[in-house]
C-alpha atoms as a PDB file:
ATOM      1  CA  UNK A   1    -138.280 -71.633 -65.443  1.00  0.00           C
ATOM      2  CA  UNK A   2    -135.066 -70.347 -65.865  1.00  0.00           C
ATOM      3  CA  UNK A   3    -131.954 -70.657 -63.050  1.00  0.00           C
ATOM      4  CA  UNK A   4    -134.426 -69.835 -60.338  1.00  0.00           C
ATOM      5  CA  UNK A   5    -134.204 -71.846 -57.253  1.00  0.00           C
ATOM      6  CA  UNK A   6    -137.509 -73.301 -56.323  1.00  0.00           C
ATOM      7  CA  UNK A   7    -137.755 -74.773 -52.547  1.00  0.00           C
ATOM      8  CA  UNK A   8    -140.011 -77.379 -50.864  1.00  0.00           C
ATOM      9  CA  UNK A   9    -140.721 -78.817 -47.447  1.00  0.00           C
ATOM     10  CA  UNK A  10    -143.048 -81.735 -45.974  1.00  0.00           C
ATOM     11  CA  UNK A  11    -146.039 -81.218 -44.104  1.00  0.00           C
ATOM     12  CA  UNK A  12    -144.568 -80.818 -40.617  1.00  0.00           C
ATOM     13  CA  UNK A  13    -141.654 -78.349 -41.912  1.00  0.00           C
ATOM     14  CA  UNK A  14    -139.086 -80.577 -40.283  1.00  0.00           C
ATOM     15  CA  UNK A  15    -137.219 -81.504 -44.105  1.00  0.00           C
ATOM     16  CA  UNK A  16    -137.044 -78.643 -46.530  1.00  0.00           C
ATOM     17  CA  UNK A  17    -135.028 -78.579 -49.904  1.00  0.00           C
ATOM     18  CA  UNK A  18    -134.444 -76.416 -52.869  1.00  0.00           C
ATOM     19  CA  UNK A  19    -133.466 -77.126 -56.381  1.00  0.00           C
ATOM     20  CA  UNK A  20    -132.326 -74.744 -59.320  1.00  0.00           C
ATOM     21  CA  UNK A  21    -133.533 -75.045 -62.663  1.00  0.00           C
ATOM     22  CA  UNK A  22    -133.973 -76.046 -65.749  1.00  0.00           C
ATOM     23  CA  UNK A  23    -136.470 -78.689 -65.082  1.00  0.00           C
ATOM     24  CA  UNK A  24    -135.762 -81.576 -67.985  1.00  0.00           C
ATOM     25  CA  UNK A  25    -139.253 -83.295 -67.295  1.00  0.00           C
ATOM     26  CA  UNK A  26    -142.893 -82.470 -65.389  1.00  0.00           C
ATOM     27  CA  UNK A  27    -145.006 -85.587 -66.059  1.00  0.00           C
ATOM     28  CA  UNK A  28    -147.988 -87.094 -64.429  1.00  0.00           C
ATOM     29  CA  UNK A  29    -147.313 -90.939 -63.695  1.00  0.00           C
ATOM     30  CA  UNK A  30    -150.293 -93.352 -63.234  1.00  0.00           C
ATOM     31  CA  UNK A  31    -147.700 -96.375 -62.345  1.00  0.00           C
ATOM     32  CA  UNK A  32    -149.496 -98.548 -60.019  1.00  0.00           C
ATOM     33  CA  UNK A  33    -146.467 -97.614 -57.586  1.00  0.00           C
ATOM     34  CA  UNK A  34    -146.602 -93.613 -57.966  1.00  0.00           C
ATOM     35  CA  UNK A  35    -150.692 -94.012 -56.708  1.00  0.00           C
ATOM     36  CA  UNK A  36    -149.339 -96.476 -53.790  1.00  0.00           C
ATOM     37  CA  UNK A  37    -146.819 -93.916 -53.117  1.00  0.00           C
ATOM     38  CA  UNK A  38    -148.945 -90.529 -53.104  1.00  0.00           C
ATOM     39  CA  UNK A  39    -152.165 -92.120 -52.150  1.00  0.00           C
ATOM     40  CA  UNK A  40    -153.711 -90.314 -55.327  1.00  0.00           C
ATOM     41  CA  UNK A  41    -154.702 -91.159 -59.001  1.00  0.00           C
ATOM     42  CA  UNK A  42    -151.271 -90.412 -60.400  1.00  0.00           C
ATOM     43  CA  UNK A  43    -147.683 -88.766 -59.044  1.00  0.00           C
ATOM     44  CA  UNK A  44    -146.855 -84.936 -59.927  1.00  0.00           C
ATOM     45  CA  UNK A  45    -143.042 -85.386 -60.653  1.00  0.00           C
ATOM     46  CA  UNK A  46    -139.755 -82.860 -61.627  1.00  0.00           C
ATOM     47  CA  UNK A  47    -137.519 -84.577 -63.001  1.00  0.00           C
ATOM     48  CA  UNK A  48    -133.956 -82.882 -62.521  1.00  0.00           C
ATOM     49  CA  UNK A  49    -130.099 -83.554 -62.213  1.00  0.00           C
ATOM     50  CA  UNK A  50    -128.884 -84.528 -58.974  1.00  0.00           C
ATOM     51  CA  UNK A  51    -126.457 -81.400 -59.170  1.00  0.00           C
ATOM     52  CA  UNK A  52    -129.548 -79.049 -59.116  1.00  0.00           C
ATOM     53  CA  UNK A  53    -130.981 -80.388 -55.804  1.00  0.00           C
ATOM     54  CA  UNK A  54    -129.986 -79.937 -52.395  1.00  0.00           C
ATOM     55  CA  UNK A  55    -131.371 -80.898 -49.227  1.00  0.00           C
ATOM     56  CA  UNK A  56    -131.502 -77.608 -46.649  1.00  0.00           C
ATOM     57  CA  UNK A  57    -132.688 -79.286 -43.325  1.00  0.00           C
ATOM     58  CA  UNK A  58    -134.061 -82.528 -42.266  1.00  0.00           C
ATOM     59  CA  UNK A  59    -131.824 -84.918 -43.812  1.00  0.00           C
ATOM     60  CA  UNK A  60    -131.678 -87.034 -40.492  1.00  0.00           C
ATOM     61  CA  UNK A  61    -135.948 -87.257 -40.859  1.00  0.00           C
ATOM     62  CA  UNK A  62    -135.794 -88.690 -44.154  1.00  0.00           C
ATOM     63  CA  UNK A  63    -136.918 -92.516 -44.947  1.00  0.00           C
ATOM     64  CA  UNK A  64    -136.416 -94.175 -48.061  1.00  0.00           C
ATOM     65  CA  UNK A  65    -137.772 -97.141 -49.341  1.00  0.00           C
ATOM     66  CA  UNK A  66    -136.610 -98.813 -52.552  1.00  0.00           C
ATOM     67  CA  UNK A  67    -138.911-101.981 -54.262  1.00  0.00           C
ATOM     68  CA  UNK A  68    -137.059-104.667 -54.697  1.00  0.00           C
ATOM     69  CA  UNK A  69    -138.405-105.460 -58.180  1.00  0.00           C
ATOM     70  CA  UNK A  70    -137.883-102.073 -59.816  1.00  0.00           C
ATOM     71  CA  UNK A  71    -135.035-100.481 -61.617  1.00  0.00           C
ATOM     72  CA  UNK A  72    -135.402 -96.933 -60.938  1.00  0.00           C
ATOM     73  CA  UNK A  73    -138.473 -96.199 -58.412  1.00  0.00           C
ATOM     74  CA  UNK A  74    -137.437 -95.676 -54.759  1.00  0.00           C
ATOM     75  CA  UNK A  75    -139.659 -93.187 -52.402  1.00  0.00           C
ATOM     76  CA  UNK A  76    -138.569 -91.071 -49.815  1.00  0.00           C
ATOM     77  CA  UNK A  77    -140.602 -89.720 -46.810  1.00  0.00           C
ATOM     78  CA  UNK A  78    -140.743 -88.200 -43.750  1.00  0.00           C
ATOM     79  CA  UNK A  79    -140.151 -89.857 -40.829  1.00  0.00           C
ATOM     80  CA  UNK A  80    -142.091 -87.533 -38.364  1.00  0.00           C
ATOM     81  CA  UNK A  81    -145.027 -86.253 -40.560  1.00  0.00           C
ATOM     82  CA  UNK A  82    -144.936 -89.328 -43.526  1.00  0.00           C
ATOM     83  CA  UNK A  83    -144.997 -86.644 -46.447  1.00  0.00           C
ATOM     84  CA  UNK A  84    -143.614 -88.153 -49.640  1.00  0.00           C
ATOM     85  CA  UNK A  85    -140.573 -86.310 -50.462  1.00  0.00           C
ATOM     86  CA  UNK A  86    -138.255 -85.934 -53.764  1.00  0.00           C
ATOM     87  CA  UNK A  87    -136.051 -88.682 -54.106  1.00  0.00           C
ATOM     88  CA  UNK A  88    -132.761 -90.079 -55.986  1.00  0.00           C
ATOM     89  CA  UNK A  89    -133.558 -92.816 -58.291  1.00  0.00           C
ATOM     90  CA  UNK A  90    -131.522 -95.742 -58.023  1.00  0.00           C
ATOM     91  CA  UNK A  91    -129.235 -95.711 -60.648  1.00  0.00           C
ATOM     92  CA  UNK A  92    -128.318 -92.231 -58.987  1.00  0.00           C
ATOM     93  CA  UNK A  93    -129.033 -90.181 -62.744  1.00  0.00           C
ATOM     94  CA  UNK A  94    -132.170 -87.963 -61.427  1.00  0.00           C
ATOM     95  CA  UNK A  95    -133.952 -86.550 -58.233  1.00  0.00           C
ATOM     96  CA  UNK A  96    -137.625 -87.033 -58.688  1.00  0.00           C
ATOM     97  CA  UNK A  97    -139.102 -84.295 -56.722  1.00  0.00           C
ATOM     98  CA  UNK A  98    -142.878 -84.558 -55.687  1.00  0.00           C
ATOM     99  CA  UNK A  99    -144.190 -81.307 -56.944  1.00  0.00           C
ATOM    100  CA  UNK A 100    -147.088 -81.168 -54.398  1.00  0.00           C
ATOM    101  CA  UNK A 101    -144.552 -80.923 -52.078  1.00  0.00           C
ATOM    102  CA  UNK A 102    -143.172 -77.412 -53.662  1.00  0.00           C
ATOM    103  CA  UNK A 103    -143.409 -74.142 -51.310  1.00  0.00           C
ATOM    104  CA  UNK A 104    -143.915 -72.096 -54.807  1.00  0.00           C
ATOM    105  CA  UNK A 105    -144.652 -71.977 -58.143  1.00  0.00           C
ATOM    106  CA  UNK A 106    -141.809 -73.899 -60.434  1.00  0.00           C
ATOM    107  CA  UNK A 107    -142.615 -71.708 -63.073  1.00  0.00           C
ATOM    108  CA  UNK A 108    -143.584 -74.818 -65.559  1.00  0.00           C
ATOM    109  CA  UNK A 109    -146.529 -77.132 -65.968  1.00  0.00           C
ATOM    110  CA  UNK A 110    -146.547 -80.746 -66.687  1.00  0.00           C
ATOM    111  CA  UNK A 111    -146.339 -81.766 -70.323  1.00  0.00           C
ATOM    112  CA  UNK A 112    -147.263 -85.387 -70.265  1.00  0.00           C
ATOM    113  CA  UNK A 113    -149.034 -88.366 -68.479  1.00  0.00           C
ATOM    114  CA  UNK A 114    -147.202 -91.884 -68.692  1.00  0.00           C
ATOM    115  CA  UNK A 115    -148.553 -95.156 -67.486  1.00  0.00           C
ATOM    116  CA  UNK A 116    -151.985 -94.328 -68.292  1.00  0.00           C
ATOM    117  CA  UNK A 117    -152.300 -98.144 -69.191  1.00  0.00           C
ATOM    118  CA  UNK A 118    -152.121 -98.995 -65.673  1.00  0.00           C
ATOM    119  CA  UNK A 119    -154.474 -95.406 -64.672  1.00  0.00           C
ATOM    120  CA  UNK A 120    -156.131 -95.924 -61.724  1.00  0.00           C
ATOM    121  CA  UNK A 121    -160.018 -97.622 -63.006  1.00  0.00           C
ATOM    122  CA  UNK A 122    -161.815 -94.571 -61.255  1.00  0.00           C
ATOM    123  CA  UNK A 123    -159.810 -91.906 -62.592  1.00  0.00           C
ATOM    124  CA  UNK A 124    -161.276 -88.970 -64.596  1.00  0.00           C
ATOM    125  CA  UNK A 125    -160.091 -86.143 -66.406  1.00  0.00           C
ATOM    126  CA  UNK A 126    -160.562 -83.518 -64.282  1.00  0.00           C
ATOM    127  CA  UNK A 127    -161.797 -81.181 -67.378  1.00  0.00           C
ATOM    128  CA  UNK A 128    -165.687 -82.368 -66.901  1.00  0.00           C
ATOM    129  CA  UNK A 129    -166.029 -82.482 -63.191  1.00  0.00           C
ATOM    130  CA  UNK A 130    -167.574 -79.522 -60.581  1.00  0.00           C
ATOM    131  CA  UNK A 131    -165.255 -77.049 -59.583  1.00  0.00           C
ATOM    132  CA  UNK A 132    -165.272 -75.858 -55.859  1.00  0.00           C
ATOM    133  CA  UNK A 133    -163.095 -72.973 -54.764  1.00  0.00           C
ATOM    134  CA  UNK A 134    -162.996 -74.312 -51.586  1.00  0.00           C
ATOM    135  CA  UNK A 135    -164.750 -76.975 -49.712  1.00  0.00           C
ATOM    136  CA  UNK A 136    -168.586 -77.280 -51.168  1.00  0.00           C
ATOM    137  CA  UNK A 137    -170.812 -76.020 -48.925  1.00  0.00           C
ATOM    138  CA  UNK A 138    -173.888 -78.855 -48.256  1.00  0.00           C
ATOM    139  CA  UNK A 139    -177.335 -77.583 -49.485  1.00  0.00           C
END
């Protein structure tokens, strides 16, 4: 990815953002508070400057919620549809933007996991698994 801008939106459409590149970091987290967060085995995150990121509509809609106990996390969500959203972290350095909230391609992949130590116990590399195009179809 080079200076591209590269937008995203939550699932109703009401908040919708863009950021411009370079991308400094696309990791997969495992933290027990990135699966709370997304609902899933681990968190798809962009890590960027706050100077790349801009909020286009929606601001009013957004939540945010920041644990008490942690030094960075926060989340931020939708208040109409409850998509998770990219947020600042608290010390203000980075936007963490949920990339399965992305309209498009970024034009990079993710490099790394972190937290696998606290991974999820049912989680599986996806590499060994059936593949289905769509939804299976039941025999």
């Amino acid at each position: 990815m080079k200076d591209d801008k590269v937008s995203g939106s939550c699932l109703c459409g009401v908040v919708t953002y863009q950021f411009t590149g370079p991308v400094n970091v696309f990791q997969y987290c495992h933290c027990s508070r990135c699966r709370k967060f997304t609902g899933s085995a681990h968190a798809a995150n962009i890590i960027i400057s706050p100077d790349q990121f801009q909020w286009l509509s929606g601001e009013e809609s957004i939540g945010r919620y920041e644990h008490p106990d942690a030094k960075h996390f926060a989340t931020s969500f939708c208040k109409n549809c409850g998509s998770s959203l990219p947020w600042l972290t608290k010390s203000g350095k980075a936007v963490v933007v949920t990339a399965g909230t992305l309209d498009e391609d970024p034009g990079v992949k993710p490099t790394h996991n972190i937290f696998l130590a606290n991974k999820a116990p049912w989680y599986e590399e996806v590499g060994g698994l059936k593949k289905y195009e769509g939804l299976p179809v039941r025999n």
